[in-house]
N, C-alpha and C. Protein backbone atom coordinates (compact mmCIF):
# COMPACT_ATOMS: atom_id res chain seq x y z
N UNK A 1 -24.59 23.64 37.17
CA UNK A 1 -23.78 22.83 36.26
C UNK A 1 -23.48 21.47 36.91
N UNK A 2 -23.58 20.33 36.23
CA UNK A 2 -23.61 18.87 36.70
C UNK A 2 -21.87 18.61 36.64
N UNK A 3 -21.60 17.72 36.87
CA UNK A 3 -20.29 17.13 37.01
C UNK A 3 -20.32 15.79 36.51
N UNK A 4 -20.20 15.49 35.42
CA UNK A 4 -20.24 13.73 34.92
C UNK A 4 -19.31 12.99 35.50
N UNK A 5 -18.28 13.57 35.85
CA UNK A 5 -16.92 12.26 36.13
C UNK A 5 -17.63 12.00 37.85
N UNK A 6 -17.76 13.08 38.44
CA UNK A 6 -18.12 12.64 39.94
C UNK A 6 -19.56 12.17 40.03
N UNK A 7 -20.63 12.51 39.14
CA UNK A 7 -21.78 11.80 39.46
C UNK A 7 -21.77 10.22 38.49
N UNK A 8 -20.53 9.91 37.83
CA UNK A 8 -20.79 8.63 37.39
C UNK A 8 -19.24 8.00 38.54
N UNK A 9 -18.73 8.56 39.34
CA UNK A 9 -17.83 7.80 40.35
C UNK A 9 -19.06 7.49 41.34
N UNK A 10 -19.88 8.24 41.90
CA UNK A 10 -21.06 8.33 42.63
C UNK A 10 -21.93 7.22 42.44
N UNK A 11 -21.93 7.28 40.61
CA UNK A 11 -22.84 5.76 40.59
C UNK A 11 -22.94 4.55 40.86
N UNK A 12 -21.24 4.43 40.43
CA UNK A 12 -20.40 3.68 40.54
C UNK A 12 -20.06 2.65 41.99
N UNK A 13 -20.15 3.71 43.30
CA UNK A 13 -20.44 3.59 44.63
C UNK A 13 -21.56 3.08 45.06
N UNK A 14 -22.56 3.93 44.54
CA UNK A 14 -24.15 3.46 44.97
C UNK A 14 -24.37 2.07 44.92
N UNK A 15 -24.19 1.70 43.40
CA UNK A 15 -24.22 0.40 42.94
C UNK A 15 -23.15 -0.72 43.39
N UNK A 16 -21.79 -0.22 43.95
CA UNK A 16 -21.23 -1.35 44.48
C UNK A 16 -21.24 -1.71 45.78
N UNK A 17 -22.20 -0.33 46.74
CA UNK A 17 -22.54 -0.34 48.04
C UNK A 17 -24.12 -0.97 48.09
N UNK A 18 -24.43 -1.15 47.10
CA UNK A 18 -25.85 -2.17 46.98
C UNK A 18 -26.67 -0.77 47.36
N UNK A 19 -26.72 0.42 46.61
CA UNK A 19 -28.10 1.45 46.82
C UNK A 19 -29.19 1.04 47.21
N UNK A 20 -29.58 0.33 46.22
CA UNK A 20 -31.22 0.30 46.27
C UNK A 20 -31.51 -0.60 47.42
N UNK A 21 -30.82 -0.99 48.28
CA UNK A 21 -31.27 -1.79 49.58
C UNK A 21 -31.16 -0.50 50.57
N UNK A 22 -30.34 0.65 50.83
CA UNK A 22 -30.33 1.51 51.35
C UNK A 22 -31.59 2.04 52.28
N UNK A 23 -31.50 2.36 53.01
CA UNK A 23 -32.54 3.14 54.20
C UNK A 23 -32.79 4.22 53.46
N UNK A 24 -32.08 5.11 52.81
CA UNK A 24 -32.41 6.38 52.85
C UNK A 24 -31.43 6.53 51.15
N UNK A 25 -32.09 6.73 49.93
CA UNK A 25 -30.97 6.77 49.07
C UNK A 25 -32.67 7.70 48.20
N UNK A 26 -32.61 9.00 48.94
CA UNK A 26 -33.29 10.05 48.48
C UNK A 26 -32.55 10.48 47.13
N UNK A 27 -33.26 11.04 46.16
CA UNK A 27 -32.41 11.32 44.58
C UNK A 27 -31.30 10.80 44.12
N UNK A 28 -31.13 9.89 44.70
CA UNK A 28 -29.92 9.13 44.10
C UNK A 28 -30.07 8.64 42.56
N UNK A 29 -29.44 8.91 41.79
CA UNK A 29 -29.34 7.86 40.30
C UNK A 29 -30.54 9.01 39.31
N UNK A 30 -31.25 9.72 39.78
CA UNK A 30 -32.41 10.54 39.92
C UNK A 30 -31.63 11.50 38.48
N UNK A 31 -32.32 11.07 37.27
CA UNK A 31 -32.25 11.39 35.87
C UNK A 31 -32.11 13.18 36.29
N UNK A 32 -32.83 13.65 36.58
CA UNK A 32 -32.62 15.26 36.28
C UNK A 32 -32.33 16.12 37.76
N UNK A 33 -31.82 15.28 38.82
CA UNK A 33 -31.44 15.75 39.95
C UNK A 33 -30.04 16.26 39.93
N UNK A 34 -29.12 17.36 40.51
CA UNK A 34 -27.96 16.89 40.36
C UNK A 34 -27.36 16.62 41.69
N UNK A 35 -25.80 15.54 41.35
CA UNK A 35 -25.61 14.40 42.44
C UNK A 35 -25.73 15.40 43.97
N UNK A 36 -25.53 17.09 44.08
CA UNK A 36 -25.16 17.67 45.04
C UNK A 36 -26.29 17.58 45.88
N UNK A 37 -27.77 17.37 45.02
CA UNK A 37 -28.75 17.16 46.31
C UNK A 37 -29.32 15.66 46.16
N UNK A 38 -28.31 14.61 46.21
CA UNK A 38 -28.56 13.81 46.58
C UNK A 38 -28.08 13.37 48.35
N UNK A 39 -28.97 12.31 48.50
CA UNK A 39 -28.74 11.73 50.07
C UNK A 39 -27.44 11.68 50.41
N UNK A 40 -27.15 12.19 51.92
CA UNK A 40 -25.53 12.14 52.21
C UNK A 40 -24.82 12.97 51.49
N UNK A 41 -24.74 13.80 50.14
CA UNK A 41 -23.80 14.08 49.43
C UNK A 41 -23.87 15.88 49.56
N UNK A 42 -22.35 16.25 49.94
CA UNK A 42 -22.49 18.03 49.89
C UNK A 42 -21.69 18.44 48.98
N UNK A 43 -21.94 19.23 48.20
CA UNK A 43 -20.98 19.93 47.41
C UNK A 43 -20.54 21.57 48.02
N UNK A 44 -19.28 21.84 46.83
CA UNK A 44 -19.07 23.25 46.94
C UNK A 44 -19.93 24.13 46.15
N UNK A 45 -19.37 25.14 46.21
CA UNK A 45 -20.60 26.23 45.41
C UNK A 45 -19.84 26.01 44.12
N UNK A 46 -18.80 24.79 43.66
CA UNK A 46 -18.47 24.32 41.94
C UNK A 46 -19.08 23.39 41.67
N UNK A 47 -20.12 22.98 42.90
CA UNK A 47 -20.71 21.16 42.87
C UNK A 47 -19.52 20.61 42.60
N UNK A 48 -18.67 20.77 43.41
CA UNK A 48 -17.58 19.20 43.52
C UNK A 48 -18.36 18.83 44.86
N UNK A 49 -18.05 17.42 45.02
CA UNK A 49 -18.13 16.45 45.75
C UNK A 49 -17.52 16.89 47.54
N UNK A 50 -17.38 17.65 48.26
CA UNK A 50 -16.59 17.71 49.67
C UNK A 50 -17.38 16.99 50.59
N UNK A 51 -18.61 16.35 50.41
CA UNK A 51 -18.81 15.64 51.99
C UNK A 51 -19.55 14.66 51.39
N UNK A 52 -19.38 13.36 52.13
CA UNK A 52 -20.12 11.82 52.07
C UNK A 52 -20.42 11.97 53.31
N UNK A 53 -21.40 11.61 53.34
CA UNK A 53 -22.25 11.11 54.75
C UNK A 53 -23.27 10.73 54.93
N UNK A 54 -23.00 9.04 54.94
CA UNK A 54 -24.05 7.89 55.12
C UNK A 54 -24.14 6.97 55.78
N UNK A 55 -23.95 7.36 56.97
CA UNK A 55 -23.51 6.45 58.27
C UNK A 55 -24.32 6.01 58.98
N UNK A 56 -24.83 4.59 59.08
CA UNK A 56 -26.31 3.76 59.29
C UNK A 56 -27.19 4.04 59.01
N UNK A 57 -26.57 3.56 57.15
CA UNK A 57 -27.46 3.90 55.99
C UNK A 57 -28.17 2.53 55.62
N UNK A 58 -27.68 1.33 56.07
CA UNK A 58 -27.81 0.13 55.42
C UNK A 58 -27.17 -0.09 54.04
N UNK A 59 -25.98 0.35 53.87
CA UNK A 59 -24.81 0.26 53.35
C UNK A 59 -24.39 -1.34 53.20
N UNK A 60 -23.81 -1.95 51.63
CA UNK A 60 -23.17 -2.97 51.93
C UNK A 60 -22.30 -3.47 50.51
N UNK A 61 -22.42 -4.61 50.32
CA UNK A 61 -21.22 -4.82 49.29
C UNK A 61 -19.66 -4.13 49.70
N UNK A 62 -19.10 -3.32 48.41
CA UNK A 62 -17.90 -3.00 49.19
C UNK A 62 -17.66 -1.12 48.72
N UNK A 63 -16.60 -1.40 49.25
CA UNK A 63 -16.39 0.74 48.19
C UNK A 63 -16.09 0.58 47.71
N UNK A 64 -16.65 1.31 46.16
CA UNK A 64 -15.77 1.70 44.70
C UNK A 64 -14.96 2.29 44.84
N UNK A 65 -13.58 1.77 44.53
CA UNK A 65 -12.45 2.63 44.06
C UNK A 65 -12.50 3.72 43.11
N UNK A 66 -13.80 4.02 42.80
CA UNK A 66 -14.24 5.00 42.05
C UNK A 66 -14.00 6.45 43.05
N UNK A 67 -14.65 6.34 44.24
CA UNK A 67 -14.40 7.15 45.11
C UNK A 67 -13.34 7.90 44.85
N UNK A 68 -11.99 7.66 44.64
CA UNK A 68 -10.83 7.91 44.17
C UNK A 68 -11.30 8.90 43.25
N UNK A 69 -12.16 9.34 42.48
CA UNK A 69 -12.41 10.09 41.54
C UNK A 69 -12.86 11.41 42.19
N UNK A 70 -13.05 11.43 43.12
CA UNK A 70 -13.81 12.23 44.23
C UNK A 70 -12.84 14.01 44.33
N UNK A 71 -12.06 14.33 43.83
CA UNK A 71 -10.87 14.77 43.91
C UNK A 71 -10.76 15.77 44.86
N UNK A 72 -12.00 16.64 46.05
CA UNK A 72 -12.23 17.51 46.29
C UNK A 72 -13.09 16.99 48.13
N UNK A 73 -13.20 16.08 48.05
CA UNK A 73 -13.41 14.86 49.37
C UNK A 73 -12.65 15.42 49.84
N UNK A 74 -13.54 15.84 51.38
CA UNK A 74 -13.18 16.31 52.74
C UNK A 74 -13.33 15.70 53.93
N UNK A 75 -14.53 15.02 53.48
CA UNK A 75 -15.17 14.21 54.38
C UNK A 75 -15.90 13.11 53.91
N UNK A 76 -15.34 12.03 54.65
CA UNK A 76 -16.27 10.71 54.36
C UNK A 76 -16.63 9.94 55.54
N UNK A 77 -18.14 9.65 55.60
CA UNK A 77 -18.06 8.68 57.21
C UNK A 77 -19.31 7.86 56.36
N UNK A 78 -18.76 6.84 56.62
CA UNK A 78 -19.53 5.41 55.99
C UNK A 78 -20.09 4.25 57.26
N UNK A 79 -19.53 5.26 58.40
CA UNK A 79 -19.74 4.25 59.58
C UNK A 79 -21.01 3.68 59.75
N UNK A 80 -20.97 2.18 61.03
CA UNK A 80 -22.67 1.73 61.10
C UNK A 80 -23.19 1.29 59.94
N UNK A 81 -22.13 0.66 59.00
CA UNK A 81 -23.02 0.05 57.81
C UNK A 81 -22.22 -0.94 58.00
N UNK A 82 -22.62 -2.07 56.65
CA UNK A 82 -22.13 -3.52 56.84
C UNK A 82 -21.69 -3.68 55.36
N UNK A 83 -20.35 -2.71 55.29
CA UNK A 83 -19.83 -2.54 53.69
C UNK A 83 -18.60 -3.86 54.36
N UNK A 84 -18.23 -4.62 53.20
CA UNK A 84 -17.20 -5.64 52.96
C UNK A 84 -16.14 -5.42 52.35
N UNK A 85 -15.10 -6.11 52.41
CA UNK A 85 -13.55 -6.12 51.93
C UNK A 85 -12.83 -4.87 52.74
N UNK A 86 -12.19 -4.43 51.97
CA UNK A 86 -10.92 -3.63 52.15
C UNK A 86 -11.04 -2.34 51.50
N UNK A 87 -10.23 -1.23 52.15
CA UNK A 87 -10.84 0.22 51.60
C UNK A 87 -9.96 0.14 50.28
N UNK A 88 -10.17 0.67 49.53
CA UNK A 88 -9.23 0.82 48.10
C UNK A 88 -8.59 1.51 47.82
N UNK A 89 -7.16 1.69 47.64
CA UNK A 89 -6.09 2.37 47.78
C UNK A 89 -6.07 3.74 46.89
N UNK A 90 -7.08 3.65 45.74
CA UNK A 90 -7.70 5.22 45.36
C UNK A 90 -7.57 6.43 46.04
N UNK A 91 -8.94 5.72 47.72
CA UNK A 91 -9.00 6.52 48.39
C UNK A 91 -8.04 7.44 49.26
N UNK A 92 -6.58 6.23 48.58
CA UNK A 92 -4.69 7.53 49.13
C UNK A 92 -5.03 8.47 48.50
N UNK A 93 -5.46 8.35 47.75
CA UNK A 93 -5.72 9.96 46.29
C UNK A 93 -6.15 11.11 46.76
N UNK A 94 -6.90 10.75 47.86
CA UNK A 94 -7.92 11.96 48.02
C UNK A 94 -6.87 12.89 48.86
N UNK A 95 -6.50 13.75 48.55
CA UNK A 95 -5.63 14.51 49.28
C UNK A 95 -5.82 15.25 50.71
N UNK A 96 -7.33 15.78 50.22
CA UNK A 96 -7.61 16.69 50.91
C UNK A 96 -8.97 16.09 52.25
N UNK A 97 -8.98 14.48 52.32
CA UNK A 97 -9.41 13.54 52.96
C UNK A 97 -9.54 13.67 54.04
């Protein structure tokens, strides 16, 4: 079973972290994949979202405050990339962070 709200927060990221310049952005955006086996991304056995990990990915632009949508984020490491601005206060949301 897919998850629309987290694979369109997901998109949301890709695209404001500039994806398609990415090193490694295996099934990403990927019409009949779902987001859990995409690059960096782990789910639970509900396919929620619990791990990001894309750390000297060639990462850039900035983070979507979409992330914030993430509700089940355990882990995030974005390190070794050359993302811009400021983290977005969404990411207070994530509780379980």
């Amino acid at each position: 079973k897919k998850c629309p709200r987290e694979r369109s927060a997901l998109k949301d990221f890709y695209e404001s972290a500039k994806g398609n310049e990415w090193t490694n952005d295996t099934w990403w955006l990927h019409s009949y994949e779902s987001h859990c086996n995409w690059h960096g991304v782990n789910c639970s056995l509900n396919n929620e979202t619990n791990n990001l990990t894309l750390s000297n990915n060639g990462l850039s632009g900035i983070i979507s405050k979409d992330l914030g949508a993430l509700s089940s984020l355990k882990y995030l490491d974005l390190s070794d990339n050359d993302i811009k601005g400021s983290v977005p206060t969404e990411i207070g949301n994530l509780i379980e962070l």
